[in-house]
N, C-alpha and C. Protein backbone atom coordinates (compact mmCIF):
# COMPACT_ATOMS: atom_id res chain seq x y z
N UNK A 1 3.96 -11.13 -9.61
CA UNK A 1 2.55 -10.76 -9.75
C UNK A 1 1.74 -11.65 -8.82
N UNK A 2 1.11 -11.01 -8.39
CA UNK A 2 0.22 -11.56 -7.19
C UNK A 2 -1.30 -10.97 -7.15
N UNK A 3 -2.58 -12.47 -6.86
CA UNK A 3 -4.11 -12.14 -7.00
C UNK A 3 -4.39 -11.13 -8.28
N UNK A 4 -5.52 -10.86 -7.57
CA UNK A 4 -6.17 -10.02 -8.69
C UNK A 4 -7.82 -10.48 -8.94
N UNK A 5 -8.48 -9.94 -9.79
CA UNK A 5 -10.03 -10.00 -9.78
C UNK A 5 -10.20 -10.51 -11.18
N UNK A 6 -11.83 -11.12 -11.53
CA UNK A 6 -11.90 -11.47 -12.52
C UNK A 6 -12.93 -10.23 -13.13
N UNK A 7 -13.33 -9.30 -12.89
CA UNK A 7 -13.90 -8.55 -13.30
C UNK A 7 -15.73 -8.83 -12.66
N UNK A 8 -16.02 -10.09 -11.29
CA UNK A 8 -17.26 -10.35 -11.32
C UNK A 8 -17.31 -10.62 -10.09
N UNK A 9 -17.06 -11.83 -9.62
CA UNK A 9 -16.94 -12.45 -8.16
C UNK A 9 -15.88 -13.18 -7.31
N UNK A 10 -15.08 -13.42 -8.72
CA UNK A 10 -13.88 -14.08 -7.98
C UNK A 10 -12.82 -13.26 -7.67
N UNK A 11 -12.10 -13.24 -7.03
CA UNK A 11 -10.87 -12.95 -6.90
C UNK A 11 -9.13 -14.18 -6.09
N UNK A 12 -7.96 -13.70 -6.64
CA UNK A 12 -6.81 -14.88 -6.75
C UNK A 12 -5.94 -14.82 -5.81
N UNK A 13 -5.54 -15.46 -5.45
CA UNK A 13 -4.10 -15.70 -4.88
C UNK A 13 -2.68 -16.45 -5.15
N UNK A 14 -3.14 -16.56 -6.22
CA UNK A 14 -1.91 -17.58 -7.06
C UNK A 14 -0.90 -16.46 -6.75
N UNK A 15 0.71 -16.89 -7.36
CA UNK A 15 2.02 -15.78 -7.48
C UNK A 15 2.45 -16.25 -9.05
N UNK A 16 2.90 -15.50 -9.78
CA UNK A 16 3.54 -15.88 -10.85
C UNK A 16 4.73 -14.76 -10.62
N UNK A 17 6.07 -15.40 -11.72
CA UNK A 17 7.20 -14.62 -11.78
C UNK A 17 7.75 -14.44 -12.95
N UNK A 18 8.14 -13.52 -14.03
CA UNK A 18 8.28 -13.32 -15.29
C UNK A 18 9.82 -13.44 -14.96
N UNK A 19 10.39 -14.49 -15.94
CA UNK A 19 12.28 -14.75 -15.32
C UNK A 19 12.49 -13.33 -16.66
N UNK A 20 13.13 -12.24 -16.60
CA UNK A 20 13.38 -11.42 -17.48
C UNK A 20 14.89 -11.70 -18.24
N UNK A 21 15.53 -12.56 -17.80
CA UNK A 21 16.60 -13.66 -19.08
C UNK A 21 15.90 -14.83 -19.79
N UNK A 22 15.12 -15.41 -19.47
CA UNK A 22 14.20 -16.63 -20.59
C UNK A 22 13.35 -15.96 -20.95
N UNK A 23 12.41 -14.92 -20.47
CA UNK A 23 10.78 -14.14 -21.00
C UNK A 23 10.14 -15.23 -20.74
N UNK A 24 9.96 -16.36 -19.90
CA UNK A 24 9.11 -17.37 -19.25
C UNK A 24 8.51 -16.86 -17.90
N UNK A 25 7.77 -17.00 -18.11
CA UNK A 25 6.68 -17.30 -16.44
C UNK A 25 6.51 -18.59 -15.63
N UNK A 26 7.03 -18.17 -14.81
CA UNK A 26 6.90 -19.21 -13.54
C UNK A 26 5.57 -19.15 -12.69
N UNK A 27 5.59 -20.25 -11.75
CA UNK A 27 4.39 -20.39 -10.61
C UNK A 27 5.12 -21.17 -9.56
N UNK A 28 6.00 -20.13 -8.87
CA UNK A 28 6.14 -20.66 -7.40
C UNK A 28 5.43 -21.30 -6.69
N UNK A 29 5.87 -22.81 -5.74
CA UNK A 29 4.82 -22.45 -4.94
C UNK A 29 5.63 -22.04 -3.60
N UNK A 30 4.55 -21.13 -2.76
CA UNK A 30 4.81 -20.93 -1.73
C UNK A 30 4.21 -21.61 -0.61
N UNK A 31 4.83 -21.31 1.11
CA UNK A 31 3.99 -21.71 1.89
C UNK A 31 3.82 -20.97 3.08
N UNK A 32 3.59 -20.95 4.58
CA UNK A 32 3.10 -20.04 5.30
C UNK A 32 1.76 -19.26 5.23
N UNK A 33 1.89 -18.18 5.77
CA UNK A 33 0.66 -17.48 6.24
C UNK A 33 0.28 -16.11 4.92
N UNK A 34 0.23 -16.97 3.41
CA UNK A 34 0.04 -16.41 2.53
C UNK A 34 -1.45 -15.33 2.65
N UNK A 35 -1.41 -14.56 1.68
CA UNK A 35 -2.51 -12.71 2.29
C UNK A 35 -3.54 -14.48 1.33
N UNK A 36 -4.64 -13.91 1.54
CA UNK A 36 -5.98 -14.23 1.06
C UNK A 36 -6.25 -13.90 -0.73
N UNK A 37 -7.47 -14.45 -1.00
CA UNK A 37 -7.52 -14.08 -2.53
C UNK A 37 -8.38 -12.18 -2.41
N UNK A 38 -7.09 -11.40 -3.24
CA UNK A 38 -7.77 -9.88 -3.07
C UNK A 38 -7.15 -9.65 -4.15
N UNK A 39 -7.39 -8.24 -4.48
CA UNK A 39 -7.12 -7.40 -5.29
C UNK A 39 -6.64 -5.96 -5.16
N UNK A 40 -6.45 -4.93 -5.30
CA UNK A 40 -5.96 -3.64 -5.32
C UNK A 40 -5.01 -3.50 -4.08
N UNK A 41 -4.21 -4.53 -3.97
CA UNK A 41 -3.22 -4.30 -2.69
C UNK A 41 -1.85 -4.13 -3.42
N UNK A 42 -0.98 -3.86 -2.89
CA UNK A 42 0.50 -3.29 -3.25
C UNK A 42 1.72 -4.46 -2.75
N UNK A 43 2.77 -4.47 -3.50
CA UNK A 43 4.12 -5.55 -2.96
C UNK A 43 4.85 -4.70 -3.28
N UNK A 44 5.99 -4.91 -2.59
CA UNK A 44 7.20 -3.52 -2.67
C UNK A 44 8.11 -4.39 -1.94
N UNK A 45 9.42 -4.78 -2.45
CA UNK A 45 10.49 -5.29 -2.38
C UNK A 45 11.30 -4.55 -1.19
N UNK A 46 11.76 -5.38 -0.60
CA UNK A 46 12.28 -4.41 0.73
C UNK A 46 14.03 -4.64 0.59
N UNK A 47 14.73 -4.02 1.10
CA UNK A 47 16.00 -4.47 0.89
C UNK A 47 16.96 -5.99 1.67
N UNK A 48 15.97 -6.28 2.53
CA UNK A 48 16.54 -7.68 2.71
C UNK A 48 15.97 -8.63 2.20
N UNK A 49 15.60 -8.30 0.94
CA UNK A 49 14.72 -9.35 -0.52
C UNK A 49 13.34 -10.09 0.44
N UNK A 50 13.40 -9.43 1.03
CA UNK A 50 11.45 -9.85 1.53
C UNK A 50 10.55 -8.67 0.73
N UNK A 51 9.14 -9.57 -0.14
CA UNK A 51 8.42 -8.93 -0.46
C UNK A 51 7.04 -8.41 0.45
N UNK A 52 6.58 -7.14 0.47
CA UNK A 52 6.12 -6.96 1.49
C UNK A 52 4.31 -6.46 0.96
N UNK A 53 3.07 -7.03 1.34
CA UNK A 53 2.22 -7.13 1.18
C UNK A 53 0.88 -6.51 1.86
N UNK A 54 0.91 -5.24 1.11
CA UNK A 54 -0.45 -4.18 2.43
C UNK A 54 -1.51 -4.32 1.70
N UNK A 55 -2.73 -4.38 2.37
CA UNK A 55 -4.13 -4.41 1.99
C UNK A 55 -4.66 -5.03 0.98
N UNK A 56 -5.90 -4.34 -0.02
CA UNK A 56 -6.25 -4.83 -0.69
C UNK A 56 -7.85 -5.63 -0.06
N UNK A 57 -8.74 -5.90 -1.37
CA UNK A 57 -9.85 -6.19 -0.78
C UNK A 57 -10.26 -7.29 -1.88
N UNK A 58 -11.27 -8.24 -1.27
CA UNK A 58 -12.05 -9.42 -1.53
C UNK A 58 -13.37 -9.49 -1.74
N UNK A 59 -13.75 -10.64 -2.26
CA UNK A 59 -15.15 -10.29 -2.90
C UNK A 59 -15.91 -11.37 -1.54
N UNK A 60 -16.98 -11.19 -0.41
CA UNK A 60 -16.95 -11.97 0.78
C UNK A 60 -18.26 -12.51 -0.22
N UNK A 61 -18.75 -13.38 0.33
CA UNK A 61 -19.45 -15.07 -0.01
C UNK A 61 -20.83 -13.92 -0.51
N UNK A 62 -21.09 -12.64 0.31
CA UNK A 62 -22.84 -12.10 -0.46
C UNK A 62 -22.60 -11.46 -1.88
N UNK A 63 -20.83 -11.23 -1.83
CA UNK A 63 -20.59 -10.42 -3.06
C UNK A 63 -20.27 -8.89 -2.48
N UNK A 64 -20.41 -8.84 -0.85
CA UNK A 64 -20.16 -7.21 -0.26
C UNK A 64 -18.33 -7.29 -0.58
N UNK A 65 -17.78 -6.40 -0.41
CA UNK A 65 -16.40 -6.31 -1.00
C UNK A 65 -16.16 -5.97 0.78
N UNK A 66 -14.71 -7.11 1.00
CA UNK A 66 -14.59 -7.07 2.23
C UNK A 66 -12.79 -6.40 2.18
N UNK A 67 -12.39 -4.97 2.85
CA UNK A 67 -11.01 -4.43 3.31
C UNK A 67 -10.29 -5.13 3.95
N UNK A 68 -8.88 -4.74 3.47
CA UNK A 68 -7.87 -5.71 4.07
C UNK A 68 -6.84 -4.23 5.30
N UNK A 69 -6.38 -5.11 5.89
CA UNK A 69 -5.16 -3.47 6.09
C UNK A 69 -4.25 -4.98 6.70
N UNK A 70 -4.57 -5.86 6.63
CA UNK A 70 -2.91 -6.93 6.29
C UNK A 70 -1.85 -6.55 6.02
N UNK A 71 -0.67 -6.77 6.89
CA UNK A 71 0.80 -7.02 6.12
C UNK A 71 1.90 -8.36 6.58
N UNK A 72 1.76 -8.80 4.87
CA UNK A 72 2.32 -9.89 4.68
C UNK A 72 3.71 -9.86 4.42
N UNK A 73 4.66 -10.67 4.53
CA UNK A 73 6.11 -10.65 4.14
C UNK A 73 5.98 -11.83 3.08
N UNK A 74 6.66 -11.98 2.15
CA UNK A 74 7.37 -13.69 1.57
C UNK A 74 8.97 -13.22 1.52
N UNK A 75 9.27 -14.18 2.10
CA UNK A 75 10.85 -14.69 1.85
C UNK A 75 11.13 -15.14 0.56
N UNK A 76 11.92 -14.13 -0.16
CA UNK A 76 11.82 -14.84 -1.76
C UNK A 76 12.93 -15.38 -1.48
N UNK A 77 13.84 -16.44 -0.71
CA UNK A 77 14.58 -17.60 -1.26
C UNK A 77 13.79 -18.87 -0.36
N UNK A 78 12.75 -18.72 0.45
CA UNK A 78 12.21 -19.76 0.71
C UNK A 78 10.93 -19.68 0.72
N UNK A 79 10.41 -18.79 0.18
CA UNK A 79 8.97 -18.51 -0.62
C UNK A 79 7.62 -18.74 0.66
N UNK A 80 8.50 -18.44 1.47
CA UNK A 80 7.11 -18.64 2.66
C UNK A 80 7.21 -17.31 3.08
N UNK A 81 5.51 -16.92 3.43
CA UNK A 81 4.84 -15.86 3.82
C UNK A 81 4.85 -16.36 5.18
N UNK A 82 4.77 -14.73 5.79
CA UNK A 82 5.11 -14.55 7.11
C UNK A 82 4.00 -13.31 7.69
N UNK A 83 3.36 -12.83 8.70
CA UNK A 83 2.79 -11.74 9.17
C UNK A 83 3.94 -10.92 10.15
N UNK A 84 4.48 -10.14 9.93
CA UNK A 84 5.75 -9.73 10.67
C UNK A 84 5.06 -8.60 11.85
N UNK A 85 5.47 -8.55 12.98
CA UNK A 85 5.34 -7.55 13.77
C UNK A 85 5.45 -6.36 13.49
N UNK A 86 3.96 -5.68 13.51
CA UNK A 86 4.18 -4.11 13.77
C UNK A 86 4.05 -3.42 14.45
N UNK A 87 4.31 -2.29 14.57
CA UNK A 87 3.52 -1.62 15.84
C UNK A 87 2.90 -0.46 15.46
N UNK A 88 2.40 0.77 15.87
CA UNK A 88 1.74 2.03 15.78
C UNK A 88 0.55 2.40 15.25
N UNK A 89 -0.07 3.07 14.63
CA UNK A 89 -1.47 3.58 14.38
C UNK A 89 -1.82 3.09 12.70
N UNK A 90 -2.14 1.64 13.12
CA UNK A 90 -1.83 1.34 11.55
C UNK A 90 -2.95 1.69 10.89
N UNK A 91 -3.08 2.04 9.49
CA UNK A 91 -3.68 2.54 8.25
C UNK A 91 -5.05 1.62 8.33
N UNK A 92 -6.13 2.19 7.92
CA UNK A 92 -6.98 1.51 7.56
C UNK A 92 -7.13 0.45 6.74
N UNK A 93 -8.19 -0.68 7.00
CA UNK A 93 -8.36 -1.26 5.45
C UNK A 93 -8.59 -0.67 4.00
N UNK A 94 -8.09 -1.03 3.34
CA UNK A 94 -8.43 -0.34 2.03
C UNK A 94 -7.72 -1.33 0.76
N UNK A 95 -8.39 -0.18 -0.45
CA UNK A 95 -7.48 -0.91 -1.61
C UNK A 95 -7.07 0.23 -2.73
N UNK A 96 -6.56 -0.17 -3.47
CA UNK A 96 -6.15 1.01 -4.59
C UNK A 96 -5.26 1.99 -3.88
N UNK A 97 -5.10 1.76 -2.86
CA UNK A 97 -3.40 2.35 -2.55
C UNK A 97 -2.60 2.85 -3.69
N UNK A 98 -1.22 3.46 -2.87
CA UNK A 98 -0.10 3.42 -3.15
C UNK A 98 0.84 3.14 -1.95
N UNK A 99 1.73 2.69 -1.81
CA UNK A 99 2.78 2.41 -0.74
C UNK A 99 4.24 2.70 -1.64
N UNK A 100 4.79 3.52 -1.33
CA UNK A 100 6.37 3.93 -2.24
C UNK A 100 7.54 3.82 -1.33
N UNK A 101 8.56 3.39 -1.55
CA UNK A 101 9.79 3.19 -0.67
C UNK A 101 10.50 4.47 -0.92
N UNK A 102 10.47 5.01 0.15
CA UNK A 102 11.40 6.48 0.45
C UNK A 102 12.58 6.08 1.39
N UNK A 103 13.74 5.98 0.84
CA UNK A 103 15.08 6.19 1.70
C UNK A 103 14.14 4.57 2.89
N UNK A 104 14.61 4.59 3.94
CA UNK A 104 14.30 3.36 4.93
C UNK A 104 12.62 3.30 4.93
N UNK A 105 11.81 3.60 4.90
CA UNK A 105 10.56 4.29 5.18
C UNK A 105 9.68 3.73 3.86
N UNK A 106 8.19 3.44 4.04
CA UNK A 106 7.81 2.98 3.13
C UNK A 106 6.38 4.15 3.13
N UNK A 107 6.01 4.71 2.03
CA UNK A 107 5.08 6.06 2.09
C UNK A 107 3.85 5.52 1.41
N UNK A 108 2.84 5.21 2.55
CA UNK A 108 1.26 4.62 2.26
C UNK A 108 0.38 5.66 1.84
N UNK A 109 -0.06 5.95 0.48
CA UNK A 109 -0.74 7.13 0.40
C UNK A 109 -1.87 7.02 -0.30
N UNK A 110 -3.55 7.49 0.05
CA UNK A 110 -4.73 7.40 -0.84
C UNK A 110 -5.14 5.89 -0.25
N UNK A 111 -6.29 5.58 -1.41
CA UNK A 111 -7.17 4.36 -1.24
C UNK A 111 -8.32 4.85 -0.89
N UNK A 112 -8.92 3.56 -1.13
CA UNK A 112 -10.91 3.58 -1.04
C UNK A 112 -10.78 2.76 -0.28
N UNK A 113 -11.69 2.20 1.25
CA UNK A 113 -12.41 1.64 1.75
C UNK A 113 -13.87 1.81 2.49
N UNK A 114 -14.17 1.30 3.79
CA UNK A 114 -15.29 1.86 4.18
C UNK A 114 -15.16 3.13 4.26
N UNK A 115 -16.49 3.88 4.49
CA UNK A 115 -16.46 5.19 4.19
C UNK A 115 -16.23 6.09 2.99
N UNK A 116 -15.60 5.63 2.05
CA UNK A 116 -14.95 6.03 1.27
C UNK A 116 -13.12 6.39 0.75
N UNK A 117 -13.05 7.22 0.58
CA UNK A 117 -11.57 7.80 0.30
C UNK A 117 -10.74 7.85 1.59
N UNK A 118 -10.01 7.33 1.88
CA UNK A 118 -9.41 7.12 3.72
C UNK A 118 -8.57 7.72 3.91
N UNK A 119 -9.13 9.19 3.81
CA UNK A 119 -8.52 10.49 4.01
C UNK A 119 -9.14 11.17 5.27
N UNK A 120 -8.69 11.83 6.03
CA UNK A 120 -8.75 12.49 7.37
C UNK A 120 -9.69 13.43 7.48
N UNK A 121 -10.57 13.78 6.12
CA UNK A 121 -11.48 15.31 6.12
C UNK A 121 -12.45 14.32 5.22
N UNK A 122 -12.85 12.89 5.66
CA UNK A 122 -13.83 12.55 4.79
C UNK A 122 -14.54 11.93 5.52
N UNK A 123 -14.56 12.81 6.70
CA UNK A 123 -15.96 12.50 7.83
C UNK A 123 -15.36 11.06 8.63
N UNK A 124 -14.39 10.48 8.22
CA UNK A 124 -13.88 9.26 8.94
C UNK A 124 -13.06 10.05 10.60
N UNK A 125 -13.54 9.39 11.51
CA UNK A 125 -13.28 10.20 12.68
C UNK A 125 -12.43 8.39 13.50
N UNK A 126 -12.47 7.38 12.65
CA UNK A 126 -11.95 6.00 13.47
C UNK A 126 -10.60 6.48 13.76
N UNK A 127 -9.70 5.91 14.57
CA UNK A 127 -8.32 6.65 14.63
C UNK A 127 -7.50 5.54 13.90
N UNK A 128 -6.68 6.22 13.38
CA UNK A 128 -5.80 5.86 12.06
C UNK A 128 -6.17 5.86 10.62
N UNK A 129 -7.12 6.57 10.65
CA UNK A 129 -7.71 7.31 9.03
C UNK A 129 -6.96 8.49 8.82
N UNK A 130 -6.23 8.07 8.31
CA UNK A 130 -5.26 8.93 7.45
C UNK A 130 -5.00 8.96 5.84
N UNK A 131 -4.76 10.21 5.31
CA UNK A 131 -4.07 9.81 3.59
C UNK A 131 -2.69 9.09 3.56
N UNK A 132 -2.25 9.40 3.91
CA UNK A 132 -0.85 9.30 4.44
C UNK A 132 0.14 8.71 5.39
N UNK A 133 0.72 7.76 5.49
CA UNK A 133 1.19 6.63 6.68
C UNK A 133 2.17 6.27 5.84
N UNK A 134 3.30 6.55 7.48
CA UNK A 134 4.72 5.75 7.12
C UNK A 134 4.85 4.82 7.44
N UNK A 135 5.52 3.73 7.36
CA UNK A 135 5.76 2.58 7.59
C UNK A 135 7.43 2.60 8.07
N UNK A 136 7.81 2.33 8.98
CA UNK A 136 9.52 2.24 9.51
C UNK A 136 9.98 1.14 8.95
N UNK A 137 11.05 0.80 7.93
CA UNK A 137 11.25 -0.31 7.79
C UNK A 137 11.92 -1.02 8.68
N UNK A 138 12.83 -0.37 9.38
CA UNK A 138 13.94 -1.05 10.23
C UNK A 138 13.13 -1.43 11.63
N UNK A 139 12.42 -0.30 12.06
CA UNK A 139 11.46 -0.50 13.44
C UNK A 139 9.86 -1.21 13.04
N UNK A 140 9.37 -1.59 11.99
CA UNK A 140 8.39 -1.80 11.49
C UNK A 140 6.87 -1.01 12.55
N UNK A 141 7.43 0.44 12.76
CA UNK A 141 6.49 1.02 13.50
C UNK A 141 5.66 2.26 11.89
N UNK A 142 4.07 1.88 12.17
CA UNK A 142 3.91 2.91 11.69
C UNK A 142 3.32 4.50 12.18
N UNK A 143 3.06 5.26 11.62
CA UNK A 143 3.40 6.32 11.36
C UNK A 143 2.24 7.40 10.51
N UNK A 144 1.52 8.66 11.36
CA UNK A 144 0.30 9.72 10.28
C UNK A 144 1.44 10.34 9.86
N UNK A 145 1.88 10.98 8.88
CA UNK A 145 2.49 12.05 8.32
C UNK A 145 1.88 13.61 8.24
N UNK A 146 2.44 14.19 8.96
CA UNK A 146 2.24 15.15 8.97
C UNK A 146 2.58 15.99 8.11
N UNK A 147 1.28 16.37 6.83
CA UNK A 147 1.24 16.96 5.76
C UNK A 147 0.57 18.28 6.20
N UNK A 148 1.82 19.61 5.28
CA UNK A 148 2.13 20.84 5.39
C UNK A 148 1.34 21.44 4.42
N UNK A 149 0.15 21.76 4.46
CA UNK A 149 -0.20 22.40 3.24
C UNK A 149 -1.46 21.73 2.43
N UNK A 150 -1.87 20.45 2.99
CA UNK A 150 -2.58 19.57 2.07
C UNK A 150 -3.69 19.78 0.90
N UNK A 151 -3.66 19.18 -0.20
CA UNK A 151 -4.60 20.17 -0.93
C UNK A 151 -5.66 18.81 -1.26
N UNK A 152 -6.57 19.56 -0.53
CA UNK A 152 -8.22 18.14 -0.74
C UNK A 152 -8.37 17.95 -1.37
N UNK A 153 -8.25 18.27 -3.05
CA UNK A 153 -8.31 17.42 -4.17
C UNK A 153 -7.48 16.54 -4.45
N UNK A 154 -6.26 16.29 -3.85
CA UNK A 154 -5.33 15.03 -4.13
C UNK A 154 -5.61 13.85 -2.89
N UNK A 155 -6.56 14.04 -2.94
CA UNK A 155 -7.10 12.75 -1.59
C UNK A 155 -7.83 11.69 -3.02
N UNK A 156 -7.13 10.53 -3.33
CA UNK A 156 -7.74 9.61 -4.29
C UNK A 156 -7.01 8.49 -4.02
N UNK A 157 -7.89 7.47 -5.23
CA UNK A 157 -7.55 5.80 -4.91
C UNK A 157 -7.36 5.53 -6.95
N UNK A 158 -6.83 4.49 -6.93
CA UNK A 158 -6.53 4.15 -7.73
C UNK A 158 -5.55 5.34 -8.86
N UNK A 159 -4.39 5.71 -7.70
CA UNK A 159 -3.79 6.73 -8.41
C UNK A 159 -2.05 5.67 -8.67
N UNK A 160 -1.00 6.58 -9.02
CA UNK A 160 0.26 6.11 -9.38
C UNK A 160 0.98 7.40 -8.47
N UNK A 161 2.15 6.37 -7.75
CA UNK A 161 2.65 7.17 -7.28
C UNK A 161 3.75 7.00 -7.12
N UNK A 162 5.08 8.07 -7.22
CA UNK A 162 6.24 7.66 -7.17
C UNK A 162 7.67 8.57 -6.36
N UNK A 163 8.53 8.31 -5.78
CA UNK A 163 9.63 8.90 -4.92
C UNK A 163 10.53 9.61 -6.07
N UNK A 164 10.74 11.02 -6.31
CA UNK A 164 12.44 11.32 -6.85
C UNK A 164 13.03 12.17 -6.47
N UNK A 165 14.03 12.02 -5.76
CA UNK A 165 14.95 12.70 -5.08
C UNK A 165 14.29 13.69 -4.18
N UNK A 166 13.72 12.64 -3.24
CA UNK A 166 12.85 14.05 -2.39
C UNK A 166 11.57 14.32 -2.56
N UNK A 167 11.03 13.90 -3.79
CA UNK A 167 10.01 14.31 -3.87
C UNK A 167 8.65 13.85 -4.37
N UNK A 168 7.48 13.57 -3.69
CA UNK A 168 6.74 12.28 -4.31
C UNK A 168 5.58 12.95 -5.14
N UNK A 169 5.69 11.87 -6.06
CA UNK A 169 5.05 13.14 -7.14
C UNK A 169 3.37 11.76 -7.35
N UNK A 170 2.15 12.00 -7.39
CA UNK A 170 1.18 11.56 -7.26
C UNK A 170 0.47 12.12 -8.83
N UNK A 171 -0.27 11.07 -9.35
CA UNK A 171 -0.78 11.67 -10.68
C UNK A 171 -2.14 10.62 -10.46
N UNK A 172 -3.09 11.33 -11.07
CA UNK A 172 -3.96 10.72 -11.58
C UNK A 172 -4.77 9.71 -10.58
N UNK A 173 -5.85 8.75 -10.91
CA UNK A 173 -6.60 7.98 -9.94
C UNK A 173 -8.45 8.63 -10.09
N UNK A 174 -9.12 8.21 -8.98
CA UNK A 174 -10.18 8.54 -9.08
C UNK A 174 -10.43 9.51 -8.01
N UNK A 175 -11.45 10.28 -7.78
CA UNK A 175 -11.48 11.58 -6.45
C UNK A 175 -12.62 11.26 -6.08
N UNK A 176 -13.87 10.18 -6.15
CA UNK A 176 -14.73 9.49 -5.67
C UNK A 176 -16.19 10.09 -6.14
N UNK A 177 -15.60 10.81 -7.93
CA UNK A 177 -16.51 11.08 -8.52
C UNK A 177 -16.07 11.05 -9.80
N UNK A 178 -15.06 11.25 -9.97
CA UNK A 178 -14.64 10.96 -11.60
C UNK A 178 -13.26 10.38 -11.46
N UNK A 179 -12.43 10.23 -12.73
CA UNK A 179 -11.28 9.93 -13.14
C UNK A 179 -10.68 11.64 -12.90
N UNK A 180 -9.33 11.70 -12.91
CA UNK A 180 -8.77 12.82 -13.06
C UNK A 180 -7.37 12.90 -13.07
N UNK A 181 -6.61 13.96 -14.15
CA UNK A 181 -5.46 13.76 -14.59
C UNK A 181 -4.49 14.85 -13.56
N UNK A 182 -4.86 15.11 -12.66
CA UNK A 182 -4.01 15.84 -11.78
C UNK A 182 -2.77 15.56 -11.26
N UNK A 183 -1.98 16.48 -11.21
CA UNK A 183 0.03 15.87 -10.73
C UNK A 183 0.24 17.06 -9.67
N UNK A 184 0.03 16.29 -8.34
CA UNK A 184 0.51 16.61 -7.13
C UNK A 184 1.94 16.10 -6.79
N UNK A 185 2.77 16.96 -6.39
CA UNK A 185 4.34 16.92 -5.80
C UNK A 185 4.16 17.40 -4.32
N UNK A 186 4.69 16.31 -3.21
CA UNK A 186 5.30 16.88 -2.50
C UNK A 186 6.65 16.99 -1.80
N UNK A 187 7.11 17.58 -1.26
CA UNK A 187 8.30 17.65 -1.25
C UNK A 187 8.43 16.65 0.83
N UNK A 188 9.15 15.57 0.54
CA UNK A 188 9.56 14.70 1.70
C UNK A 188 10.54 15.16 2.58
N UNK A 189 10.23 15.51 3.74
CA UNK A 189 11.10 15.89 4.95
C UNK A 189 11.17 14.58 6.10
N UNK A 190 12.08 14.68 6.47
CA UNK A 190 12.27 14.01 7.83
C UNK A 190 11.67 12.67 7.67
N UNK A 191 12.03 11.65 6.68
CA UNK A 191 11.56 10.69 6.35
C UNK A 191 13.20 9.77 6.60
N UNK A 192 13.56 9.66 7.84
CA UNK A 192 15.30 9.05 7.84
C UNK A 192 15.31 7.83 7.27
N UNK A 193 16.99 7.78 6.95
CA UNK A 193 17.02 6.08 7.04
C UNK A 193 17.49 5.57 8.54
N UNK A 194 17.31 4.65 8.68
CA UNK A 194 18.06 3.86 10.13
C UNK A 194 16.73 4.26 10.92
N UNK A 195 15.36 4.45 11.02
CA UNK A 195 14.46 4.77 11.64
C UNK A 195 14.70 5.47 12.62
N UNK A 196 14.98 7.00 12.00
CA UNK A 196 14.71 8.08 12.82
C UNK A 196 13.88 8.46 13.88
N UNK A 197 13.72 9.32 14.88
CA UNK A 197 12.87 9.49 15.98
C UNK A 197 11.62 10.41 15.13
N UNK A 198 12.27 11.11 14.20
CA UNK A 198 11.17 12.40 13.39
C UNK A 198 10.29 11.85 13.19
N UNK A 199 9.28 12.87 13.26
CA UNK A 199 8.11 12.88 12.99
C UNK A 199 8.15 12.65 11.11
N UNK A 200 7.65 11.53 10.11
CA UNK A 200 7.60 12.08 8.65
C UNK A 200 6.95 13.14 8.87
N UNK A 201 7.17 14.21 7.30
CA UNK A 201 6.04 15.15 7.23
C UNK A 201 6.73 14.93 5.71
N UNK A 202 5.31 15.46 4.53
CA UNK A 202 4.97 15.28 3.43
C UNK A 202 4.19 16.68 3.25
């Protein structure tokens, strides 16, 4: 578990770790080029046990809420954070993401930042405003996904989202006017492992 908000002005950067054989909590410390104190950003375990750290946003010194589009690594056997090389059309700042590990490929989808909902039909014309961004794990290049069909009401932030067998199924979050209980599936093509040349499409 990592940062988080107090519900006012602050926001954390501490790490804690729940050992799930004692039911104790730990407080690593770490060192390196640890993300900043934020909130609504995502960690997703990668398979060479580096935890990997996108976005998320901060409360800046007037109280304006300042976007992240950061990505951090920690080495969980030597607990130091790292900024790893990427390359391609990376994702906006934002927060309330989702980021899901598909096969090699990591699937960045939704969020609120400037502008709003950092979706491609929400008047955002900056390049790399997208819903949707892959992440290569092996090439750490990212990636717009080219979505077949898209349906403008599943453009939201603070949703849950998850990979099964193919298919990423999105529920719930906010649509930048209410709460809403909606369950979007789509079905994942051309998302390789070993970082394919394909284009994703979703």
């Amino acid at each position: 578990m990592h940062g988080g908000w107090n519900g006012s002005s602050k926001c954390f950067k501490d790490m804690h770790v729940f050992d799930t054989e004692t039911f104790t909590w730990v407080s690593p410390t770490t060192g390196g080029l640890a993300p900043p104190e934020l909130y609504g950003h995502t960690l997703n375990l990668s398979s060479n046990g580096h935890i990997l750290c996108f976005g998320g946003v901060s409360v800046g010194a007037s109280g304006i809420p300042v976007y992240h589009n950061d990505l951090r690594s920690l080495d969980t056997e030597t607990m130091i954070w790292s900024r790893p090389r990427h390359t391609g059309q990376f994702p906006t700042c934002r927060y309330s993401h989702q980021m899901t590990a598909v096969g090699g490929s990591y699937v960045l989808f939704g969020g609120w930042g400037v502008g709003g909902m950092q979706s491609s039909d929400e008047g955002n014309k900056t390049p790399g405003v997208a819903s949707t961004v892959v992440l290569d794990a092996d090439t750490m290049e990212w990636k717009v996904a080219e979505c077949l069909n898209p349906n403008p009401l599943m453009y939201c932030y603070g949703h849950q989202a998850v990979e099964v067998q193919g298919h990423y199924f999105v529920f719930g979050g906010w649509n930048g006017k209410q709460a809403t209980n909606a369950l979007f599936i789509c079905e994942i093509g051309q998302v390789e492992e070993g970082g394919g040349e394909e284009e994703p499409v979703a």
